[in-house]
N, C-alpha and C. Protein backbone atom coordinates (compact mmCIF):
# COMPACT_ATOMS: atom_id res chain seq x y z
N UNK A 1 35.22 -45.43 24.90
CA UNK A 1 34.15 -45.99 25.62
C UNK A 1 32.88 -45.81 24.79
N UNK A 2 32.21 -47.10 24.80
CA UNK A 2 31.07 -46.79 23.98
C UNK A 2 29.55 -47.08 25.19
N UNK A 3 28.60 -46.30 25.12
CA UNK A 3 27.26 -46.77 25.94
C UNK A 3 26.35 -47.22 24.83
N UNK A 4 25.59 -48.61 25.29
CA UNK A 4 24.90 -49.10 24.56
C UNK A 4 23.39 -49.14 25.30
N UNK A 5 22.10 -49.01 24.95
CA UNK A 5 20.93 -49.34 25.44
C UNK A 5 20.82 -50.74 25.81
N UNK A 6 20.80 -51.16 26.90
CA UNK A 6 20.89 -52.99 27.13
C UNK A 6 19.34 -53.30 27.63
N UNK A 7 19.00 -52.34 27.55
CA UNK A 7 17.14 -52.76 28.46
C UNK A 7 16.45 -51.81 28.67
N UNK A 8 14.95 -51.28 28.17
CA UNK A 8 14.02 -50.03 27.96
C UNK A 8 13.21 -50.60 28.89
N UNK A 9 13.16 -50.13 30.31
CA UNK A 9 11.83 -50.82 31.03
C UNK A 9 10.52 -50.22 30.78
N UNK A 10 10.54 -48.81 29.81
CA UNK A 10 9.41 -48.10 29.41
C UNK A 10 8.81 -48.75 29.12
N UNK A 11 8.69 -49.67 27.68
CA UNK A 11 8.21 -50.25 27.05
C UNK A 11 7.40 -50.64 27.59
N UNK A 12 7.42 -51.86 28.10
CA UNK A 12 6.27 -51.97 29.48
C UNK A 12 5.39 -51.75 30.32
N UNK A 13 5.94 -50.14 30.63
CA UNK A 13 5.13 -49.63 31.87
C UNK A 13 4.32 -48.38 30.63
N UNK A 14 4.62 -48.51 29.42
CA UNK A 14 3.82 -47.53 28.97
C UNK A 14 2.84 -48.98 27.88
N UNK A 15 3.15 -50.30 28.18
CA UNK A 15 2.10 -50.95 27.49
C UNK A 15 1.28 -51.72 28.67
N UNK A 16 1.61 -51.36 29.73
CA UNK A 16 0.71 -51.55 31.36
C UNK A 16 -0.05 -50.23 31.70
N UNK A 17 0.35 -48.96 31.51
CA UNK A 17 -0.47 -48.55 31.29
C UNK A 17 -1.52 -48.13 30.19
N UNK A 18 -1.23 -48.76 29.08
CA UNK A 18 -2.82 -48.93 27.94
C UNK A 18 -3.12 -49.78 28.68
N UNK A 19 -2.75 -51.15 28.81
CA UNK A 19 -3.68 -51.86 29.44
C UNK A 19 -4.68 -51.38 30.71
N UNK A 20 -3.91 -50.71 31.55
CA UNK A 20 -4.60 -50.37 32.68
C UNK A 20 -5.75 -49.70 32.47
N UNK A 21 -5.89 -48.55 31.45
CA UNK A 21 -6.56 -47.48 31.06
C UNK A 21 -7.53 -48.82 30.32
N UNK A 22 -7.11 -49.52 29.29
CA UNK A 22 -8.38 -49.85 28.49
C UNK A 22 -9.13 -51.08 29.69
N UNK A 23 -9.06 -51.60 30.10
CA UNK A 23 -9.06 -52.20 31.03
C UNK A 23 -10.27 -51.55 32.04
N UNK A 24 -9.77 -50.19 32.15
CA UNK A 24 -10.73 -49.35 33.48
C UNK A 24 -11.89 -48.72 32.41
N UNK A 25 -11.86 -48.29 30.95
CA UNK A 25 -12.77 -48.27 29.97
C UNK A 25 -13.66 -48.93 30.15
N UNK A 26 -13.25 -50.56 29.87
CA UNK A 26 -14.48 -52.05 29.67
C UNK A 26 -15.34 -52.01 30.86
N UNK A 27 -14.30 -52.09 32.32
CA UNK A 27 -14.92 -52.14 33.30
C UNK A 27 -16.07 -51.18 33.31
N UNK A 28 -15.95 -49.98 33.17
CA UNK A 28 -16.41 -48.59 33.30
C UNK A 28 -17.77 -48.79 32.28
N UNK A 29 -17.52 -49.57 31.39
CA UNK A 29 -18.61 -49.39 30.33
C UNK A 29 -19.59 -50.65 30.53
N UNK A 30 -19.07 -51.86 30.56
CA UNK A 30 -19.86 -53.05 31.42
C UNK A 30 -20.53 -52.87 32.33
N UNK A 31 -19.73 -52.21 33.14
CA UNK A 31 -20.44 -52.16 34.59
C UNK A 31 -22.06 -50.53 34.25
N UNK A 32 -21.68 -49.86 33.60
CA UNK A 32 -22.92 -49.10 33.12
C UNK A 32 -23.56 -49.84 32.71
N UNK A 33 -23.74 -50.62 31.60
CA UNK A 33 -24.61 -51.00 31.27
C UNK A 33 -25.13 -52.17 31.95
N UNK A 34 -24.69 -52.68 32.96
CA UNK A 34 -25.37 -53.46 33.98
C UNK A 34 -26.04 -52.57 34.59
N UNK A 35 -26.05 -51.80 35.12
CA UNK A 35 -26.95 -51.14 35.48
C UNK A 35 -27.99 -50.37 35.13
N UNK A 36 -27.43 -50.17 33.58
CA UNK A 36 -28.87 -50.15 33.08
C UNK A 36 -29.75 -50.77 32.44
N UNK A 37 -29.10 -51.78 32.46
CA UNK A 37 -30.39 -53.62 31.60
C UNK A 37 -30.93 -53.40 33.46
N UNK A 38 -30.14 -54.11 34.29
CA UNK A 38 -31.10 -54.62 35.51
C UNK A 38 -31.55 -53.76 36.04
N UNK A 39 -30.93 -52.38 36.43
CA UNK A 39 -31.86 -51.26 37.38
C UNK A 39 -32.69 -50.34 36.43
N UNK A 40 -32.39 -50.36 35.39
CA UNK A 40 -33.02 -49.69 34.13
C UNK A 40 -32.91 -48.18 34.66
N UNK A 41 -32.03 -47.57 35.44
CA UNK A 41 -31.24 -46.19 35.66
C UNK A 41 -30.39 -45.46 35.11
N UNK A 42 -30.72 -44.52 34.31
CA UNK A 42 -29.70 -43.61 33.59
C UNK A 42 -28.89 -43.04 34.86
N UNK A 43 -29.84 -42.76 35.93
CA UNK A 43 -28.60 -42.11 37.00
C UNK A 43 -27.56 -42.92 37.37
N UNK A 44 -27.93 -44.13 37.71
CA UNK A 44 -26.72 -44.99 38.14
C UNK A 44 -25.86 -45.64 37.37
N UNK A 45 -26.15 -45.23 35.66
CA UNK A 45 -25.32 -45.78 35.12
C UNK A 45 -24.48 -44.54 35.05
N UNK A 46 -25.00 -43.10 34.93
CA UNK A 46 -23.94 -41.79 34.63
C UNK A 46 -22.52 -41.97 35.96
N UNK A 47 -23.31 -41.84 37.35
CA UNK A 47 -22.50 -42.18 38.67
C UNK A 47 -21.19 -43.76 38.26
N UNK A 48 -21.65 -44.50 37.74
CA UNK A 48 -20.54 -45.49 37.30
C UNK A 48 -19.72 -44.64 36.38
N UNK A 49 -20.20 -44.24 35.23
CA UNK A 49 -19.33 -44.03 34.55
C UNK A 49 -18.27 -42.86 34.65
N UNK A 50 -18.79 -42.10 35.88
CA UNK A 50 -17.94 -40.78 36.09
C UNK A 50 -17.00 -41.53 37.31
N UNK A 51 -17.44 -42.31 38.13
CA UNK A 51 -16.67 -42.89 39.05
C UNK A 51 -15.25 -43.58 38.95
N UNK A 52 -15.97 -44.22 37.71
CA UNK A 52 -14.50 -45.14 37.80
C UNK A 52 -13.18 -44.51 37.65
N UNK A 53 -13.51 -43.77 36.29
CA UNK A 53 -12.61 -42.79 36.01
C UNK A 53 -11.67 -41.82 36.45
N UNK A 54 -13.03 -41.11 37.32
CA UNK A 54 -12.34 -40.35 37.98
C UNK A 54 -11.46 -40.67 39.54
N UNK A 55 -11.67 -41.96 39.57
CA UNK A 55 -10.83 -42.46 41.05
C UNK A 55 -9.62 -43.16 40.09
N UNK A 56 -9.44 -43.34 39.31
CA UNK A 56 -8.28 -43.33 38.73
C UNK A 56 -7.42 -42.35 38.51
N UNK A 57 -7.93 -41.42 38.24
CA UNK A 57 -7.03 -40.15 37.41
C UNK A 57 -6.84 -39.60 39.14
N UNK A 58 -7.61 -39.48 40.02
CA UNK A 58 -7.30 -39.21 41.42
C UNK A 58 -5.91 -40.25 42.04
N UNK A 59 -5.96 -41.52 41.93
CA UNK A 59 -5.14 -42.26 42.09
C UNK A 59 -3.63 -41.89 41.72
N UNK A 60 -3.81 -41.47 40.31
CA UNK A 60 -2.70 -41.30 39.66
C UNK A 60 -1.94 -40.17 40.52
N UNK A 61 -3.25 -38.82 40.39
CA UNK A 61 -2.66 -37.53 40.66
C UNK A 61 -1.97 -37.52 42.46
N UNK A 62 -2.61 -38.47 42.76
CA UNK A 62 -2.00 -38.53 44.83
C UNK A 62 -0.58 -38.90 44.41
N UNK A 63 -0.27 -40.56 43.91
CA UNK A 63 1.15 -41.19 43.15
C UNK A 63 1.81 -39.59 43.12
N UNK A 64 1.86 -38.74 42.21
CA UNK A 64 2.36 -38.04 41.28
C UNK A 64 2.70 -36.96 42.40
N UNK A 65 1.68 -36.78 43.39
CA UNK A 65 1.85 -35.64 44.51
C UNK A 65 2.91 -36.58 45.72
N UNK A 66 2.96 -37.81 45.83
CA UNK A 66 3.54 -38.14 46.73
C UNK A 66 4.83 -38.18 46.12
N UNK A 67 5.09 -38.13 45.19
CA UNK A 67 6.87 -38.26 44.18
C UNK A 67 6.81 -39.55 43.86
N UNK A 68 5.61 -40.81 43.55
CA UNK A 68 5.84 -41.86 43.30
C UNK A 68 6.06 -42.25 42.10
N UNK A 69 6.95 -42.80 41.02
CA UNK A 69 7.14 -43.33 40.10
C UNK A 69 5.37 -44.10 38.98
N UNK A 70 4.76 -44.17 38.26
CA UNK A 70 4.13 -45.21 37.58
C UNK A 70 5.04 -46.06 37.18
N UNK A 71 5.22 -47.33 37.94
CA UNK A 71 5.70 -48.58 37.30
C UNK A 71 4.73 -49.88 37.18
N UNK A 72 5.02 -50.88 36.40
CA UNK A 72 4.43 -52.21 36.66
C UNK A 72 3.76 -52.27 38.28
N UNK A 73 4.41 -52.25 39.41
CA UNK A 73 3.66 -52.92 40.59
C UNK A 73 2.28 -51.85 41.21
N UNK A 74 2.47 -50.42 40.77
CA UNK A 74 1.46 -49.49 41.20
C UNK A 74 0.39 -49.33 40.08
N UNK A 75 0.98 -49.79 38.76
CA UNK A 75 -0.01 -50.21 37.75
C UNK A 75 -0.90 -51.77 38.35
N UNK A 76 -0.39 -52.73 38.48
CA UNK A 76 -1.30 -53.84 39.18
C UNK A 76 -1.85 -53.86 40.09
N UNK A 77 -1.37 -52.92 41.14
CA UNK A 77 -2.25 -52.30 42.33
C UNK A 77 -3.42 -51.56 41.87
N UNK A 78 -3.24 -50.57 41.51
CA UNK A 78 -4.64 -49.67 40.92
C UNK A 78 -5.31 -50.90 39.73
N UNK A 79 -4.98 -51.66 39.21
CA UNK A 79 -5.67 -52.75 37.98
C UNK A 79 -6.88 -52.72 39.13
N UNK A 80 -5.91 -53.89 40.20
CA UNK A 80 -6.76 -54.74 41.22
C UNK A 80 -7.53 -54.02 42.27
N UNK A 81 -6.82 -52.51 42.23
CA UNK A 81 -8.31 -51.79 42.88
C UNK A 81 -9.33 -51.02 42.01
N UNK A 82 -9.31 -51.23 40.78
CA UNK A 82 -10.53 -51.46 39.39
C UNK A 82 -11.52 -52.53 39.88
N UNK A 83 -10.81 -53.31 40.08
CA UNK A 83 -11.57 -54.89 40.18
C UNK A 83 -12.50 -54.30 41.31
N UNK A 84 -11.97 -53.73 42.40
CA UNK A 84 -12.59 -54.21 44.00
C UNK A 84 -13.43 -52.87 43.36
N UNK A 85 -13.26 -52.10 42.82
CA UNK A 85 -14.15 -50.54 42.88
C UNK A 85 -15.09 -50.98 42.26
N UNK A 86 -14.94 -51.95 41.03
CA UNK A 86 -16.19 -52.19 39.80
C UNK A 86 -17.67 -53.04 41.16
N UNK A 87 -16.54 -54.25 41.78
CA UNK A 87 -17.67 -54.98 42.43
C UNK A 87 -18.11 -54.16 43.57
N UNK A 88 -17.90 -53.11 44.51
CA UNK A 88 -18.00 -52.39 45.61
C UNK A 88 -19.29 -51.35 44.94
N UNK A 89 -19.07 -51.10 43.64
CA UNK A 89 -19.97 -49.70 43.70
C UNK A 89 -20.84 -50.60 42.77
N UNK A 90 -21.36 -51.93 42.32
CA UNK A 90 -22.21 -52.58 41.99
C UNK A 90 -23.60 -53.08 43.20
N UNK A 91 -22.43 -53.61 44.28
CA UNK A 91 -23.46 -54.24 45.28
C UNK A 91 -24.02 -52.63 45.71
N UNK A 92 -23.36 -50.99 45.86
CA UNK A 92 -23.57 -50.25 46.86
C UNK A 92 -24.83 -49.48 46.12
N UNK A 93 -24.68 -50.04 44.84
CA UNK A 93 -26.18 -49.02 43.63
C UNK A 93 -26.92 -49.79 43.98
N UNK A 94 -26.98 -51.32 43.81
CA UNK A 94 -28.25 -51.99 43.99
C UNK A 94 -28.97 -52.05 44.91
N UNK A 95 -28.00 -52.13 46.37
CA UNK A 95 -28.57 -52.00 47.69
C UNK A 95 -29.31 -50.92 47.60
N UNK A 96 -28.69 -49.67 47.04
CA UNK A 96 -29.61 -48.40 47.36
C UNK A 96 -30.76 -48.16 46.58
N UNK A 97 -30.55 -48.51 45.49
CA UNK A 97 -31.80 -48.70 44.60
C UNK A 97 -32.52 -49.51 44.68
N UNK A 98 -32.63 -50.67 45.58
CA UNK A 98 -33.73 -51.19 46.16
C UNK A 98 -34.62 -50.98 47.39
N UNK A 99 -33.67 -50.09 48.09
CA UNK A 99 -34.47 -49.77 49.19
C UNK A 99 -34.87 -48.34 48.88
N UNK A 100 -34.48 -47.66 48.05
CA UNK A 100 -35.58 -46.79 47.57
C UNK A 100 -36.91 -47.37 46.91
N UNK A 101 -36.78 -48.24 46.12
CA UNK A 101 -37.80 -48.52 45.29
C UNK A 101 -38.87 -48.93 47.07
N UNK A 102 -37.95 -50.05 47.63
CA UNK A 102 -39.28 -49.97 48.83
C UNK A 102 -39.27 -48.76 49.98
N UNK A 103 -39.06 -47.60 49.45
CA UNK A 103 -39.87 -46.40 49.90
C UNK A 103 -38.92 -45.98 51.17
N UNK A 104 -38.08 -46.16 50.76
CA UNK A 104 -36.84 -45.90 52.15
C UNK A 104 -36.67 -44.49 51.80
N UNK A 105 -36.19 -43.22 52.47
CA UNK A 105 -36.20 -42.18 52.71
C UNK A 105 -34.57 -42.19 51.66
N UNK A 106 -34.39 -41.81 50.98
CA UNK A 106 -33.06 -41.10 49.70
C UNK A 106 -31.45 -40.82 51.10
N UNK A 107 -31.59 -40.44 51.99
CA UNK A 107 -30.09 -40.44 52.74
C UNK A 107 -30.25 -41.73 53.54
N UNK A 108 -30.99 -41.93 54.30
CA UNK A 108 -31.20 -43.23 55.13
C UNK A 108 -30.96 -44.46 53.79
N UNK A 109 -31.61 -44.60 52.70
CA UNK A 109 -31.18 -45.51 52.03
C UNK A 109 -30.07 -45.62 51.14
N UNK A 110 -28.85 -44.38 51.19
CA UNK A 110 -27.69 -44.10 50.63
C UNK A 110 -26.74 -44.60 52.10
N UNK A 111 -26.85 -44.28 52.66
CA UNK A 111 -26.46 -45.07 54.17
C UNK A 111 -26.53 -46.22 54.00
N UNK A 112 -27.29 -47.24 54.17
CA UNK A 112 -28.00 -48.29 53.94
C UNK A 112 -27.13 -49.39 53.17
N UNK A 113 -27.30 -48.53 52.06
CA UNK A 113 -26.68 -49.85 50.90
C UNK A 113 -25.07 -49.20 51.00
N UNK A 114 -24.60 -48.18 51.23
CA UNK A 114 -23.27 -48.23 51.15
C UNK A 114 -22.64 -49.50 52.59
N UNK A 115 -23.66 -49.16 53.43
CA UNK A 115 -23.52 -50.24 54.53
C UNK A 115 -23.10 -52.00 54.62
N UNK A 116 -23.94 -51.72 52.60
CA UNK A 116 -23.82 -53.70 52.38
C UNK A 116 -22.36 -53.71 52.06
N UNK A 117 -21.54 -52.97 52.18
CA UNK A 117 -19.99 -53.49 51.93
C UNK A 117 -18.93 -52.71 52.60
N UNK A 118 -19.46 -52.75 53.71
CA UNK A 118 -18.57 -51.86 54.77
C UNK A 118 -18.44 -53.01 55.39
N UNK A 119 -17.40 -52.85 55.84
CA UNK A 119 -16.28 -53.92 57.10
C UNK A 119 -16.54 -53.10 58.19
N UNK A 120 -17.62 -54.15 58.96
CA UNK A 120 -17.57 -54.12 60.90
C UNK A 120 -16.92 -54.57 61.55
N UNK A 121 -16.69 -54.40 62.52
CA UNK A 121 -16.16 -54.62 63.39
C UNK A 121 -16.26 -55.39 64.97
C-alpha cells in the first residue's frame, strides 16, 4: 500500500491568511492617515492604528479559545469584519471630533458620535 498527498488545503489558508493580515495593515494604515490629513489628530490616528489590530489578534484568540479551526470561511468573515470596523470607527472619530471641536463636553461627545452608527430600534 502506498499513501500519496492528493491535496494540501494549507496552502491556502496560510496564503488567506497573509492576505488577511496584509490587508488589515493597508486598512490600518489608510485609515490613519485619513485621519490625519482631514482631522489633523495624532490621537485619532494612534486609536486607529492600535484598534484595528488589536480586534484582530482578539478575534483570532476567542476562534482559538472556542476550539475553532482558521480556515478560508472565518478568514473572509474577519476580512469582511475589517471592512465594517475600518468604516464604523471612521464615521465614530469624526462624529466625535466634531462635536468636540463645537465644545461638547469629552464623554457626552464620545457617546454622541459612537451613537452615529449604532442600530435603534
Amino acid at each position: 500500500m502506498k499513501i500519496d498527498l492528493l491535496f494540501d488545503q494549507s496552502v491556502f489558508v496560510s496564503n488567506a491568511i497573509q492576505g488577511v493580515l496584509q490587508e488589515g495593515a493597508i486598512a490600518a494604515g489608510l485609515t490613519a492617515l485619513m485621519m490625519l490629513i482631514f482631522l489633523g489628530s495624532w490621537r485619532s490616528m494612534l486609536v486607529v492604528m492600535v484598534a484595528i489590530p488589536l480586534s484582530i489578534m482578539t478575534s483570532i484568540a476567542v476562534l482559538a479559545a472556542l476550539g475553532q479551526t482558521i480556515n478560508t470561511m472565518t478568514l473572509g468573515g474577519l476580512a469582511l469584519a475589517v471592512g465594517i470596523l475600518v468604516d464604523d470607527s471612521t464615521v465614530t472619530i469624526e462624529n466625535t471630533h466634531r462635536l468636540l471641536e463645537e465644545g461638547t463636553e469629552f464623554d457626552e461627545a464620545v457617546l454622541e458620535g459612537a451613537a452615529g452608527i449604532a442600530v435603534r430600534h
